[in-house]
PDB file of N, CA and C in Angstrom:
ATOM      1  N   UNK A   1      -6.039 -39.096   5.508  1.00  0.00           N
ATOM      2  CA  UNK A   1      -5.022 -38.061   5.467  1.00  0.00           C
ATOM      3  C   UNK A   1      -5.116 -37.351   4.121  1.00  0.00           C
ATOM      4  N   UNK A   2      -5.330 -36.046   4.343  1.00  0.00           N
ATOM      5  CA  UNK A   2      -4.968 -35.223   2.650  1.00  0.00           C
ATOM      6  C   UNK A   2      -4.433 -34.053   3.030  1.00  0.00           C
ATOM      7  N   UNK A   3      -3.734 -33.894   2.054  1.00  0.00           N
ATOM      8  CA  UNK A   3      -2.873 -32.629   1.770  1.00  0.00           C
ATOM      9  C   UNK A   3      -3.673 -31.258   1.136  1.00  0.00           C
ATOM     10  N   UNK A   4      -3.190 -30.228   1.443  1.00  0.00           N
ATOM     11  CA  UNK A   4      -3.619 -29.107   1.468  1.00  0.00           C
ATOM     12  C   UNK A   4      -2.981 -28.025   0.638  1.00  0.00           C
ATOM     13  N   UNK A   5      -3.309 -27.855  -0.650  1.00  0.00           N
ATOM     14  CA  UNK A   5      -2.169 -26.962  -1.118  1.00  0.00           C
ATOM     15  C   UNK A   5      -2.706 -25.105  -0.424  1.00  0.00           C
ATOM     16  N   UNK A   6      -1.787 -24.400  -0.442  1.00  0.00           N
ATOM     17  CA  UNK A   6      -2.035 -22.890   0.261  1.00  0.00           C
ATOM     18  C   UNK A   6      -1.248 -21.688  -0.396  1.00  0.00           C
ATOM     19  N   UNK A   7      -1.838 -21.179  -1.352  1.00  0.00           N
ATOM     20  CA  UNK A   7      -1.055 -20.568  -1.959  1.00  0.00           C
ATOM     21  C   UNK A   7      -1.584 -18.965  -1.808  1.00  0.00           C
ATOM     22  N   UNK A   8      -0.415 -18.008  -2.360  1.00  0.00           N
ATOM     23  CA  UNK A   8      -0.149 -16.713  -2.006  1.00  0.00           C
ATOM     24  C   UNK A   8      -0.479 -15.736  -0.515  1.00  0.00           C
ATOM     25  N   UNK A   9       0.392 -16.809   0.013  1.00  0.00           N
ATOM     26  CA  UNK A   9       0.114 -16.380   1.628  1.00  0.00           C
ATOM     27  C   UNK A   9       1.328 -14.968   1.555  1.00  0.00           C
ATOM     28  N   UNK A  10       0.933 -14.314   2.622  1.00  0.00           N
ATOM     29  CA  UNK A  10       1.752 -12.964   2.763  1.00  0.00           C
ATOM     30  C   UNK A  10       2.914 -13.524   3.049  1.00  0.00           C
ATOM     31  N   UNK A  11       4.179 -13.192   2.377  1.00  0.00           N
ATOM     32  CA  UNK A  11       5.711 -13.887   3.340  1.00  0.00           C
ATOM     33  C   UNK A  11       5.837 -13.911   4.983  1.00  0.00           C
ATOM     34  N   UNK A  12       4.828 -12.651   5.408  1.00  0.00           N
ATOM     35  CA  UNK A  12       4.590 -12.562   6.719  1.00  0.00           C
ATOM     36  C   UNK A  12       4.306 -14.313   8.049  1.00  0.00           C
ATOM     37  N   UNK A  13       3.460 -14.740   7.166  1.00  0.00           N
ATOM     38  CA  UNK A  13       2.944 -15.748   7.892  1.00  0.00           C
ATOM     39  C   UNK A  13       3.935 -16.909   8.416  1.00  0.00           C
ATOM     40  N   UNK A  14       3.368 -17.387   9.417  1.00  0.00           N
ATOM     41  CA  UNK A  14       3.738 -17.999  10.523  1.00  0.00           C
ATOM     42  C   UNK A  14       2.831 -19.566  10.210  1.00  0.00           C
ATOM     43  N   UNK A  15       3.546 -20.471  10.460  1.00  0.00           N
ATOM     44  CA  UNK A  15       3.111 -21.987  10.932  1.00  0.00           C
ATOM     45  C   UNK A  15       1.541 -21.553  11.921  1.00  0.00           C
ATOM     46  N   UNK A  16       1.957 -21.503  13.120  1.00  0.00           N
ATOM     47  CA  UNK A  16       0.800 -20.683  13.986  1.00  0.00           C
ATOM     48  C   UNK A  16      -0.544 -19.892  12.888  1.00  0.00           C
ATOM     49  N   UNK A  17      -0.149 -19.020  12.426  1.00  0.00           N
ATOM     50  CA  UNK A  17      -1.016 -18.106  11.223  1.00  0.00           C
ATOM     51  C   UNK A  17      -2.207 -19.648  10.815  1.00  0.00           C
ATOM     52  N   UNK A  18      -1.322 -20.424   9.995  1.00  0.00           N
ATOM     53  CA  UNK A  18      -1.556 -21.413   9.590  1.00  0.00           C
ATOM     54  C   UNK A  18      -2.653 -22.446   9.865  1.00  0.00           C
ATOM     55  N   UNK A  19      -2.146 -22.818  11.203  1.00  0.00           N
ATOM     56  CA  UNK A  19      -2.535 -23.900  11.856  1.00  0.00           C
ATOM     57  C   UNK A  19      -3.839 -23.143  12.663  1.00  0.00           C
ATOM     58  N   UNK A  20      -4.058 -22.029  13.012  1.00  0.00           N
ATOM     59  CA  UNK A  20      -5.412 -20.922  13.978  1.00  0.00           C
ATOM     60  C   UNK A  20      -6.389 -21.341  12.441  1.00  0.00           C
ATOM     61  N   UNK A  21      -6.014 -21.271  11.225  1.00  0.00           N
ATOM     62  CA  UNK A  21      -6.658 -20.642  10.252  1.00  0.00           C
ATOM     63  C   UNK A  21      -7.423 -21.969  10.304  1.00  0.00           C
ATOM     64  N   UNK A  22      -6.889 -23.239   9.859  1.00  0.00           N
ATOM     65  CA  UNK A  22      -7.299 -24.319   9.234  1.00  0.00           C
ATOM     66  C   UNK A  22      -7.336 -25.150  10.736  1.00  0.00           C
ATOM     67  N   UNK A  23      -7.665 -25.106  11.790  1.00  0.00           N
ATOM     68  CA  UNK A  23      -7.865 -26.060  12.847  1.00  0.00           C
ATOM     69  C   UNK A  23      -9.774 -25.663  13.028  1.00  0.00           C
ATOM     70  N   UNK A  24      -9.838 -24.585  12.740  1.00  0.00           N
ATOM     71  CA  UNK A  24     -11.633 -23.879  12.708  1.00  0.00           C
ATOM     72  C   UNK A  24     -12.378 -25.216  12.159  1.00  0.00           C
ATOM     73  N   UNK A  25     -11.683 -25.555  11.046  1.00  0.00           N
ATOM     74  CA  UNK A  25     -12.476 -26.368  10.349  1.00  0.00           C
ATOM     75  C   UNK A  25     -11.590 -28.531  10.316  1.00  0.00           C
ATOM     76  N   UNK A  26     -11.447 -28.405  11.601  1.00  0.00           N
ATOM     77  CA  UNK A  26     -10.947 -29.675  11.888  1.00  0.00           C
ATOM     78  C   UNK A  26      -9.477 -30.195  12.206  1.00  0.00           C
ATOM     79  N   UNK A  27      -8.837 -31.054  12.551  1.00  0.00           N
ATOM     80  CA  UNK A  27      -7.557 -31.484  12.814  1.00  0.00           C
ATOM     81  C   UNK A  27      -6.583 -31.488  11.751  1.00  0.00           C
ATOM     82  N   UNK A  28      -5.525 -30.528  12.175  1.00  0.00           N
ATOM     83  CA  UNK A  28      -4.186 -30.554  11.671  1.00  0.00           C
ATOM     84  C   UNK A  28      -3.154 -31.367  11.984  1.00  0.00           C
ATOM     85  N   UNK A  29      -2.630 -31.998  11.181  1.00  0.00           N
ATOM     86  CA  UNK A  29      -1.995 -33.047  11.074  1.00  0.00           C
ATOM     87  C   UNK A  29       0.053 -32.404  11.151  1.00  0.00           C
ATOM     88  N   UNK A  30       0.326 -31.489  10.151  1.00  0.00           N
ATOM     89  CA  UNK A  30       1.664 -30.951   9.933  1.00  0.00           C
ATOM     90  C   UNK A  30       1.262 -29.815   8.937  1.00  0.00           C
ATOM     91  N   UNK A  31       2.258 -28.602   9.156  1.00  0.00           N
ATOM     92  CA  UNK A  31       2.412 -27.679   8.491  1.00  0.00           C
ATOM     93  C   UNK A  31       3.372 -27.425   7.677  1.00  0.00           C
ATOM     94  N   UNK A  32       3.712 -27.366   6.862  1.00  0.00           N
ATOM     95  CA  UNK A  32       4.723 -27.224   5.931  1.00  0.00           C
ATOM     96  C   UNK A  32       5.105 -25.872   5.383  1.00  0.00           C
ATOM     97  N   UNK A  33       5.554 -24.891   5.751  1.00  0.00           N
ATOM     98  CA  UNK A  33       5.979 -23.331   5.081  1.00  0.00           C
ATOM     99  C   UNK A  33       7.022 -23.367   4.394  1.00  0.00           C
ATOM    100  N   UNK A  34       7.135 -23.534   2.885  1.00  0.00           N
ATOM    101  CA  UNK A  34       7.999 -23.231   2.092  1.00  0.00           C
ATOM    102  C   UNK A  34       8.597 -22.457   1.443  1.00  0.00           C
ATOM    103  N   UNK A  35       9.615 -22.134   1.906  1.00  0.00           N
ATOM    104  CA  UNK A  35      11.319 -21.074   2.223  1.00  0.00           C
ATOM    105  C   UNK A  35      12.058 -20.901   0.662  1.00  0.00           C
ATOM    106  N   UNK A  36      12.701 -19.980   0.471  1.00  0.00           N
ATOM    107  CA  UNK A  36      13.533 -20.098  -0.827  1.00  0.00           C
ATOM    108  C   UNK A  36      14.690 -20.988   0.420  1.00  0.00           C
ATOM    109  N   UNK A  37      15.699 -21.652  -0.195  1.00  0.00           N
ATOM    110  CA  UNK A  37      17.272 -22.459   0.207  1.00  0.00           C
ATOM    111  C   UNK A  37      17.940 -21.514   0.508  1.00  0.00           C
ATOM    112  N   UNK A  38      18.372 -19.652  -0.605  1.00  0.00           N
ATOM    113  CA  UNK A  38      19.058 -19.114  -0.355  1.00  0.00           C
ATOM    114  C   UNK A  38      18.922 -17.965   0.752  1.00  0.00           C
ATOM    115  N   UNK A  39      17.588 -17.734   0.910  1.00  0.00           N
ATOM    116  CA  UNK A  39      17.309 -16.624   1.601  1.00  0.00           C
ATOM    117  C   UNK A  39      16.959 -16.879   2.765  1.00  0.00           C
ATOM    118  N   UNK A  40      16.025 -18.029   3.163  1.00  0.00           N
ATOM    119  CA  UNK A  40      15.523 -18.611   4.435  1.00  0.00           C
ATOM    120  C   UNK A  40      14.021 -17.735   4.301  1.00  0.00           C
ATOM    121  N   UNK A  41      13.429 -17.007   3.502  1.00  0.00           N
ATOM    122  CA  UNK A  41      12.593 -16.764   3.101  1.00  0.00           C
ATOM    123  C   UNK A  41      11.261 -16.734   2.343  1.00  0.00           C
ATOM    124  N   UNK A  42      10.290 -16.529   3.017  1.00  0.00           N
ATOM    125  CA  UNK A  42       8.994 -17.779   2.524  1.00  0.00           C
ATOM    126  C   UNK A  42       8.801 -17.669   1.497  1.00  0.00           C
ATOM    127  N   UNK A  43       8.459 -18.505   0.421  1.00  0.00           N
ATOM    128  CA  UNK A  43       7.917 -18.040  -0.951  1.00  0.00           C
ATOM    129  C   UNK A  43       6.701 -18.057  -1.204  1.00  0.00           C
ATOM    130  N   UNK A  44       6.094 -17.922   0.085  1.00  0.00           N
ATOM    131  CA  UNK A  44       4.296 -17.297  -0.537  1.00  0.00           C
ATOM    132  C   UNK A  44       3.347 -18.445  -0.881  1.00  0.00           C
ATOM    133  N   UNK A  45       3.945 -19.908  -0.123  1.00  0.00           N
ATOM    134  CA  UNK A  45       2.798 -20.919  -0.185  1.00  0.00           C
ATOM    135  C   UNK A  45       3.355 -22.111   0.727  1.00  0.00           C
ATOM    136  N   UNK A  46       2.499 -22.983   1.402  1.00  0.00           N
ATOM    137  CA  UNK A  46       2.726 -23.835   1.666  1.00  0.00           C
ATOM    138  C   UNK A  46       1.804 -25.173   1.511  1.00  0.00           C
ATOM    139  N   UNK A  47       1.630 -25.848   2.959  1.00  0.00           N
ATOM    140  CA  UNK A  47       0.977 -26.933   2.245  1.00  0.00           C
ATOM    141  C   UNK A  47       0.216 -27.465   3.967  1.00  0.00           C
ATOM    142  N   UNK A  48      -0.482 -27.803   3.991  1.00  0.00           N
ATOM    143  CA  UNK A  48      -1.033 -28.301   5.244  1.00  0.00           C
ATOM    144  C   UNK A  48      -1.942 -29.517   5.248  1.00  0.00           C
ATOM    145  N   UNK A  49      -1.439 -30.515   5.992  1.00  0.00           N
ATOM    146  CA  UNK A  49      -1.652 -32.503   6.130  1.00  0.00           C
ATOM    147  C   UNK A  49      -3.115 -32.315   7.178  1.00  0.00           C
ATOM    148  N   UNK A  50      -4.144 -32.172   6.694  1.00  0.00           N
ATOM    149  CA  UNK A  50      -5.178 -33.011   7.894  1.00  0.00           C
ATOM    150  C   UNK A  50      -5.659 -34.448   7.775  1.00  0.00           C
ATOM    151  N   UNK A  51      -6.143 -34.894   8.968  1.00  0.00           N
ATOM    152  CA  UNK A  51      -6.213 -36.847   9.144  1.00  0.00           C
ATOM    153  C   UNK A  51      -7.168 -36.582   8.570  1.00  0.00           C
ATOM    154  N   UNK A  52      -8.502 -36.171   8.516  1.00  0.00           N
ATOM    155  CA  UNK A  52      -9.902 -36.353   8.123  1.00  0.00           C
ATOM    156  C   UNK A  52      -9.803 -35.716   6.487  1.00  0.00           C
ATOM    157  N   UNK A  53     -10.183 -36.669   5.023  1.00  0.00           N
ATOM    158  CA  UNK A  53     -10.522 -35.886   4.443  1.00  0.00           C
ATOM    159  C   UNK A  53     -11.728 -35.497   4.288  1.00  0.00           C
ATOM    160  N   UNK A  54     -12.812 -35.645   4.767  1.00  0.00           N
ATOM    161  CA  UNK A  54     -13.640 -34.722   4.579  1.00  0.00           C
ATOM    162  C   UNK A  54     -13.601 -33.520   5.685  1.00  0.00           C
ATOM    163  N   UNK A  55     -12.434 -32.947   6.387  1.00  0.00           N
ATOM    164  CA  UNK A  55     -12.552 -31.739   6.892  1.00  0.00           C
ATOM    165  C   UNK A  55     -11.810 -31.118   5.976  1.00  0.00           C
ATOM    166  N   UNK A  56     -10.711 -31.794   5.628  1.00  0.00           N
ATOM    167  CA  UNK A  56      -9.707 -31.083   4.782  1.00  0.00           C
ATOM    168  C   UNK A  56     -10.663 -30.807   3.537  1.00  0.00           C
ATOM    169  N   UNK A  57     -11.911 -30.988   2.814  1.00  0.00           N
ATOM    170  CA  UNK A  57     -12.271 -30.715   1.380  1.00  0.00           C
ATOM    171  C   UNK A  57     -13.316 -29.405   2.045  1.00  0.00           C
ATOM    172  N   UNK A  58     -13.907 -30.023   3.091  1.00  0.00           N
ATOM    173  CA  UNK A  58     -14.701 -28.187   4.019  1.00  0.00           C
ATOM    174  C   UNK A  58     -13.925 -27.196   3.963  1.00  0.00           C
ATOM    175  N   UNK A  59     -12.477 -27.446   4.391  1.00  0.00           N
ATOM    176  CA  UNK A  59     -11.147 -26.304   4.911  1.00  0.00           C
ATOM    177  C   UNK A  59     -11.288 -25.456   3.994  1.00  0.00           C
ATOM    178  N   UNK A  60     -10.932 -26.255   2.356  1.00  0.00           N
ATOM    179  CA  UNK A  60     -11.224 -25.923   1.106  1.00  0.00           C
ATOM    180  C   UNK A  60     -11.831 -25.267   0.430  1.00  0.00           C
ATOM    181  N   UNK A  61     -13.156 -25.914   0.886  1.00  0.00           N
ATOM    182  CA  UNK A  61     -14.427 -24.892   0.561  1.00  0.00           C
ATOM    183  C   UNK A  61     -14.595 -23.873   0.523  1.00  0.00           C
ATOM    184  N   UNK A  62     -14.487 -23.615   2.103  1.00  0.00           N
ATOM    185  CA  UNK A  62     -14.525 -22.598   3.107  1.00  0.00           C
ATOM    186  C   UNK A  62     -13.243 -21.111   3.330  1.00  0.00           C
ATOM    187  N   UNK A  63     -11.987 -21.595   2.612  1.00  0.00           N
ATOM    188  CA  UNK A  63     -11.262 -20.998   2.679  1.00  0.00           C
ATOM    189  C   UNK A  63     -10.865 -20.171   1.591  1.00  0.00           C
ATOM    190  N   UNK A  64     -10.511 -21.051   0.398  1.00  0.00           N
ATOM    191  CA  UNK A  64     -10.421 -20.610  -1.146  1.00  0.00           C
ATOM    192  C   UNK A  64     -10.961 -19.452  -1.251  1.00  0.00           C
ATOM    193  N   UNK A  65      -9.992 -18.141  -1.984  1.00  0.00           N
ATOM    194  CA  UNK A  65     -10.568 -17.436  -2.050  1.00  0.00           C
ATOM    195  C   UNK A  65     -10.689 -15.917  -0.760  1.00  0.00           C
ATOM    196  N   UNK A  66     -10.414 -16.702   0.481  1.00  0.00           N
ATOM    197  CA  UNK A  66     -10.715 -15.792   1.542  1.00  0.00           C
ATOM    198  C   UNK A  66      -9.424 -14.805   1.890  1.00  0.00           C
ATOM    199  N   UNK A  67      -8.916 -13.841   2.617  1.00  0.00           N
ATOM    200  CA  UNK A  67      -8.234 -12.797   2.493  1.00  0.00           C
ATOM    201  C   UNK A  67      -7.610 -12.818   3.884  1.00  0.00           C
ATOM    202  N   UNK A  68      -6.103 -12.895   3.712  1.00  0.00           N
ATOM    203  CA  UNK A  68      -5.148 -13.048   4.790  1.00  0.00           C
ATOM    204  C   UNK A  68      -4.256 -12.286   4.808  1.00  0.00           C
ATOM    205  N   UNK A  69      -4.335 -11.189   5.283  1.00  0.00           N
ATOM    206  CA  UNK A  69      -2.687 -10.184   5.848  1.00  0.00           C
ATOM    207  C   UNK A  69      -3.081  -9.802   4.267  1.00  0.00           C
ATOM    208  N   UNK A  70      -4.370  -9.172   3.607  1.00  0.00           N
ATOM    209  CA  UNK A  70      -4.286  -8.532   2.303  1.00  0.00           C
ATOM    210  C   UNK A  70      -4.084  -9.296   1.250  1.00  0.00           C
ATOM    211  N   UNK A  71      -4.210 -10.644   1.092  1.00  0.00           N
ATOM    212  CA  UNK A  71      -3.772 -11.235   0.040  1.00  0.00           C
ATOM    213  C   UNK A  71      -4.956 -12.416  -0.176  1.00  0.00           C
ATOM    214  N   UNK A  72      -5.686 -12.674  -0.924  1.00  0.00           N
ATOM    215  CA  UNK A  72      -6.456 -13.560  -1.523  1.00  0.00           C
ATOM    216  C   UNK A  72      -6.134 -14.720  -1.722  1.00  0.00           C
ATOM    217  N   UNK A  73      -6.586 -15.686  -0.380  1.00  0.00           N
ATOM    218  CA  UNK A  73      -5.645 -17.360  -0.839  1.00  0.00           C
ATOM    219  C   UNK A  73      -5.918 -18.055  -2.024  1.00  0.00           C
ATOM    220  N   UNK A  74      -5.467 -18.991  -2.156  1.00  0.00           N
ATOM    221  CA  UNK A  74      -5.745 -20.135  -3.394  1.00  0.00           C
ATOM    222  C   UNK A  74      -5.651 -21.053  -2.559  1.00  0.00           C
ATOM    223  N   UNK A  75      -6.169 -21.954  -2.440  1.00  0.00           N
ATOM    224  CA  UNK A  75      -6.616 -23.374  -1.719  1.00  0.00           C
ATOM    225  C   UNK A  75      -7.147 -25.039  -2.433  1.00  0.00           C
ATOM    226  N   UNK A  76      -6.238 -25.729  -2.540  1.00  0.00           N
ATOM    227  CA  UNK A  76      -6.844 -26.640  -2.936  1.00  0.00           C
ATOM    228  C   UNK A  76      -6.650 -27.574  -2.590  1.00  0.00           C
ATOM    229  N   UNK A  77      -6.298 -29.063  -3.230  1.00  0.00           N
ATOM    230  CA  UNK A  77      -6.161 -30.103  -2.964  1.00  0.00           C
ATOM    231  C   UNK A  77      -4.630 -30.217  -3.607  1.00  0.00           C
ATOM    232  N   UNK A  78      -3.592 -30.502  -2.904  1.00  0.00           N
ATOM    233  CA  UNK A  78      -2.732 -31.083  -3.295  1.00  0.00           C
ATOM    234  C   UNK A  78      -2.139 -31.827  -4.066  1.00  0.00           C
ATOM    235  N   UNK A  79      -1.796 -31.717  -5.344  1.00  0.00           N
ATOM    236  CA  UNK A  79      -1.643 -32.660  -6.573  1.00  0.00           C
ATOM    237  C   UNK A  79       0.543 -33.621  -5.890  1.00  0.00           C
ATOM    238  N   UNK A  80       0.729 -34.571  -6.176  1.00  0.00           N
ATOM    239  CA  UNK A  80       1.981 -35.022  -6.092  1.00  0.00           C
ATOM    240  C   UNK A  80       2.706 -34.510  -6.718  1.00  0.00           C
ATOM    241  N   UNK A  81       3.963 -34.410  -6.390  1.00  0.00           N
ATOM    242  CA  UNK A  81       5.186 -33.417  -7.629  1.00  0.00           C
ATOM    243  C   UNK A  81       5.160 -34.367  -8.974  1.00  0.00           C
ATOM    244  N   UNK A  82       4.984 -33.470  -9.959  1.00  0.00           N
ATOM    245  CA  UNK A  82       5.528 -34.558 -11.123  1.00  0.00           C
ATOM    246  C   UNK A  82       6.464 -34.716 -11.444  1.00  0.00           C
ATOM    247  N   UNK A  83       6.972 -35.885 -11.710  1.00  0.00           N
ATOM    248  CA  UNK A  83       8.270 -36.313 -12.180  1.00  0.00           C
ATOM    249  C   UNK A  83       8.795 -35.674 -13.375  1.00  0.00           C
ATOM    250  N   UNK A  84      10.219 -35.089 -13.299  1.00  0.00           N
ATOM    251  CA  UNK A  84      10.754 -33.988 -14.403  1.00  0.00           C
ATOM    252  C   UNK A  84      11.813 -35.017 -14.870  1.00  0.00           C
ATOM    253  N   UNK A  85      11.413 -35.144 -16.327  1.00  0.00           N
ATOM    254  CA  UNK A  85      12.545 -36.146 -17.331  1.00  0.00           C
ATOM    255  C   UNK A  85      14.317 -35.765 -16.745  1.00  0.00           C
ATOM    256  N   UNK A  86      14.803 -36.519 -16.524  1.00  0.00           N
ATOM    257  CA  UNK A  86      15.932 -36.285 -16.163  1.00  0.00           C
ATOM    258  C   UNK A  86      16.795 -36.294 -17.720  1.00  0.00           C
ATOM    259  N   UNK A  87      17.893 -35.614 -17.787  1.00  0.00           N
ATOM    260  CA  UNK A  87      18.665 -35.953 -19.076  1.00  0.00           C
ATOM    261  C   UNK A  87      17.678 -35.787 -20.811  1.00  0.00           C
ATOM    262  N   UNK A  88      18.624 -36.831 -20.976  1.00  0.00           N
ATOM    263  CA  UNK A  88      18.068 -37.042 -22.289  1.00  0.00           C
ATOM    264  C   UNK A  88      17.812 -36.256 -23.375  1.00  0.00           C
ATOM    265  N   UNK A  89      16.797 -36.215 -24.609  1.00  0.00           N
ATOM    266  CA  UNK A  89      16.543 -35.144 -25.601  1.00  0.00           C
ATOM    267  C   UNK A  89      15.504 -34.068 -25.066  1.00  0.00           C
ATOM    268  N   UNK A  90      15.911 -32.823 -25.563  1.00  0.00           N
ATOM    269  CA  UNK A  90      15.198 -31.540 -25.040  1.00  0.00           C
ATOM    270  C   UNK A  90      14.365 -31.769 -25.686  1.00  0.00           C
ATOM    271  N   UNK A  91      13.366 -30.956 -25.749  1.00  0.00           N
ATOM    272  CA  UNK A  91      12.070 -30.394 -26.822  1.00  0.00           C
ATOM    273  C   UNK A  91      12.350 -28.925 -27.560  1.00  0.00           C
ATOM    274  N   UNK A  92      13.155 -28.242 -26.462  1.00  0.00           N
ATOM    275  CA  UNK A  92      13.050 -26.836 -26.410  1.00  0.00           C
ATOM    276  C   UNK A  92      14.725 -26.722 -25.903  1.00  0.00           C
ATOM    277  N   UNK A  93      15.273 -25.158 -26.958  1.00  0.00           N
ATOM    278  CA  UNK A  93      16.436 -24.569 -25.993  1.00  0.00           C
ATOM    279  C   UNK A  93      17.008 -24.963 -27.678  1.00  0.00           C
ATOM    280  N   UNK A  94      18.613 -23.889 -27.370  1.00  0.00           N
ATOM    281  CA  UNK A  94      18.806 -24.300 -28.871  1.00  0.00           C
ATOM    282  C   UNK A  94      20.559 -25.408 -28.250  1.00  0.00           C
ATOM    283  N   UNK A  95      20.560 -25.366 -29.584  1.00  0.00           N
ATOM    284  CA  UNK A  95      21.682 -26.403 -29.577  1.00  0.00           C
ATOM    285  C   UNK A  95      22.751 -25.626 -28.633  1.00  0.00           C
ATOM    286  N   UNK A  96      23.900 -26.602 -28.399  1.00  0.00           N
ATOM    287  CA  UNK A  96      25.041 -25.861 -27.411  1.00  0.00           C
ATOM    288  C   UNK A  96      26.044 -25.169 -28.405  1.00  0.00           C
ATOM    289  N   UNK A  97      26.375 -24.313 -28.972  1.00  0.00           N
ATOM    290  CA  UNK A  97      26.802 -23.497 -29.982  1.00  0.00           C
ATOM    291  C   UNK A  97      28.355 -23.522 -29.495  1.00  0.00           C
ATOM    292  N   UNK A  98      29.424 -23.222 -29.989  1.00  0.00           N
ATOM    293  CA  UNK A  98      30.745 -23.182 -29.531  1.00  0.00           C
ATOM    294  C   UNK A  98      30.982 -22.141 -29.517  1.00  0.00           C
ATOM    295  N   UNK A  99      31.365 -21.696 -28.243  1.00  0.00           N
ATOM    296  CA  UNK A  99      31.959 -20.400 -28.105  1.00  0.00           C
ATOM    297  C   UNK A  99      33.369 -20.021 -28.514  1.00  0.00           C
ATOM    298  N   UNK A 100      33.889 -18.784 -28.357  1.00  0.00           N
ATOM    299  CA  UNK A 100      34.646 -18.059 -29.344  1.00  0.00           C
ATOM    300  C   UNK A 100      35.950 -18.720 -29.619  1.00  0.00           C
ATOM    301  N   UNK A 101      36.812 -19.366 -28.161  1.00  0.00           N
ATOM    302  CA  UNK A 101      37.861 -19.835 -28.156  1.00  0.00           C
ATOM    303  C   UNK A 101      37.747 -21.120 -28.346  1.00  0.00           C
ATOM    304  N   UNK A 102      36.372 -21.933 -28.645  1.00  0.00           N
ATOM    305  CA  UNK A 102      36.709 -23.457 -28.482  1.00  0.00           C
ATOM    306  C   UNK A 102      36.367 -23.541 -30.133  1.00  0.00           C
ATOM    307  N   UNK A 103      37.454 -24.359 -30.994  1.00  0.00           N
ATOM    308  CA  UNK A 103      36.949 -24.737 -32.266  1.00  0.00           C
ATOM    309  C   UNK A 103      37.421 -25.989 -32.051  1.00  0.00           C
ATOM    310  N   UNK A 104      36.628 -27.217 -32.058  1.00  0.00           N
ATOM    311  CA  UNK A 104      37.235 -28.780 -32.018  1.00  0.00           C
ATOM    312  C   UNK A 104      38.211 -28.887 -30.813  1.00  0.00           C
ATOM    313  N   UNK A 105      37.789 -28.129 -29.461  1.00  0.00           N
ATOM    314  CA  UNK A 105      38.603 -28.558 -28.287  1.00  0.00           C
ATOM    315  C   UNK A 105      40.111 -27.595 -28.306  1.00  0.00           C
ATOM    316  N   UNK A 106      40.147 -27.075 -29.512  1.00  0.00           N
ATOM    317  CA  UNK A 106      41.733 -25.905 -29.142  1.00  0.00           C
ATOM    318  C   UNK A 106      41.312 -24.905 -29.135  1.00  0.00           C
ATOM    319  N   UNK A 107      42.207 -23.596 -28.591  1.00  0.00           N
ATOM    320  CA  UNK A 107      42.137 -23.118 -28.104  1.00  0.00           C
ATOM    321  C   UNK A 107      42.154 -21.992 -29.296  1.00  0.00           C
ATOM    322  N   UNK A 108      41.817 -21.191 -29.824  1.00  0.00           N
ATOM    323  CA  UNK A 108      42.463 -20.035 -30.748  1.00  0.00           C
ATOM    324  C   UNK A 108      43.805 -19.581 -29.893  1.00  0.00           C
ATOM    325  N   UNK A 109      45.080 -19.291 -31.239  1.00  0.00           N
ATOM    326  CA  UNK A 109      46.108 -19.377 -31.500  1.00  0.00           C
ATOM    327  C   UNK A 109      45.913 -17.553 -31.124  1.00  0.00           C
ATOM    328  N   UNK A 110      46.749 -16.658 -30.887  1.00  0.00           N
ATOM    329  CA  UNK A 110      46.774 -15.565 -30.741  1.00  0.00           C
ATOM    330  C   UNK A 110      47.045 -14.665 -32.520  1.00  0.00           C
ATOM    331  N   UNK A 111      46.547 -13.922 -32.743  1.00  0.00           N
ATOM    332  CA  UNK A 111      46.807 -13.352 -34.366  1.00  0.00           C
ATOM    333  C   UNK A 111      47.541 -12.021 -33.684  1.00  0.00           C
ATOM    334  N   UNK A 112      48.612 -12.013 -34.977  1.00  0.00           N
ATOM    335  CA  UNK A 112      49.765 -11.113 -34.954  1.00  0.00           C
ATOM    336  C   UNK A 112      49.049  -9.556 -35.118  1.00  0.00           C
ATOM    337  N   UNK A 113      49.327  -8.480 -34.589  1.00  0.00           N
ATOM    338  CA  UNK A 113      48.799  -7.321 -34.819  1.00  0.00           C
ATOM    339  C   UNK A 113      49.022  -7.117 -36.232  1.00  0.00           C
ATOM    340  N   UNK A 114      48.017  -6.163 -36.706  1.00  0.00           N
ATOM    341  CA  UNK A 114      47.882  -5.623 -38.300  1.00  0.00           C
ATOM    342  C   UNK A 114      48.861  -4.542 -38.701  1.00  0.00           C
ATOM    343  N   UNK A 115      49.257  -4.047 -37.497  1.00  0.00           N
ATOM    344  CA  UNK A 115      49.846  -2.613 -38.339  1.00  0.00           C
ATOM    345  C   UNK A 115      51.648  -3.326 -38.366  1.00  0.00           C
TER     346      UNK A 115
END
């Protein structure tokens, strides 16, 4: 079994699109088209599972590079998500600065007009 990364597909495309493209070159396993949450709208890559890896590294070969609905795929091998430090110390970003009304948790006091 290996995974298939598929990147800058037209938002156009279809599972089907998908699965016609990469079955040429052996058995598809699952298709995966990945959506923004808010829009229900594709974001221009997905990912595709074949049983055989040596069809899935041909798919690869063979595909990378090639031109779909105007757009030039990227094709590779699927890397695992990496794990993103949860919490803890930043590296980067600046400190949390206090904004205007908070000095030590109160509130600024209202100041009397000048004139």
């Amino acid at each position: 079994m290996k995974n298939v990364y598929v990147g800058n597909l037209p938002h156009s495309t279809t599972e089907a699109d998908l699965r016609n493209l990469f079955e040429a070159h052996g058995a598809v396993e699952k298709i995966t088209l990945v959506t923004d949450r808010d829009t229900g709208r594709s974001r221009g890559f997905g990912f595709v599972e074949m049983s055989n890896p040596s069809e899935a590294d041909n798919a690869i070969a063979m595909l990378n590079g090639t031109d779909l609905g105007g757009r030039t795929l990227t094709i590779n091998e699927a890397k695992p998500k990496a794990e993103r430090p949860r919490g803890g110390s930043h590296r980067f970003g600046g400190g949390g600065g206090r904004g205007r009304d908070d000095y030590r948790g109160h509130p600024r006091q209202p100041r009397e007009p000048r004139w």
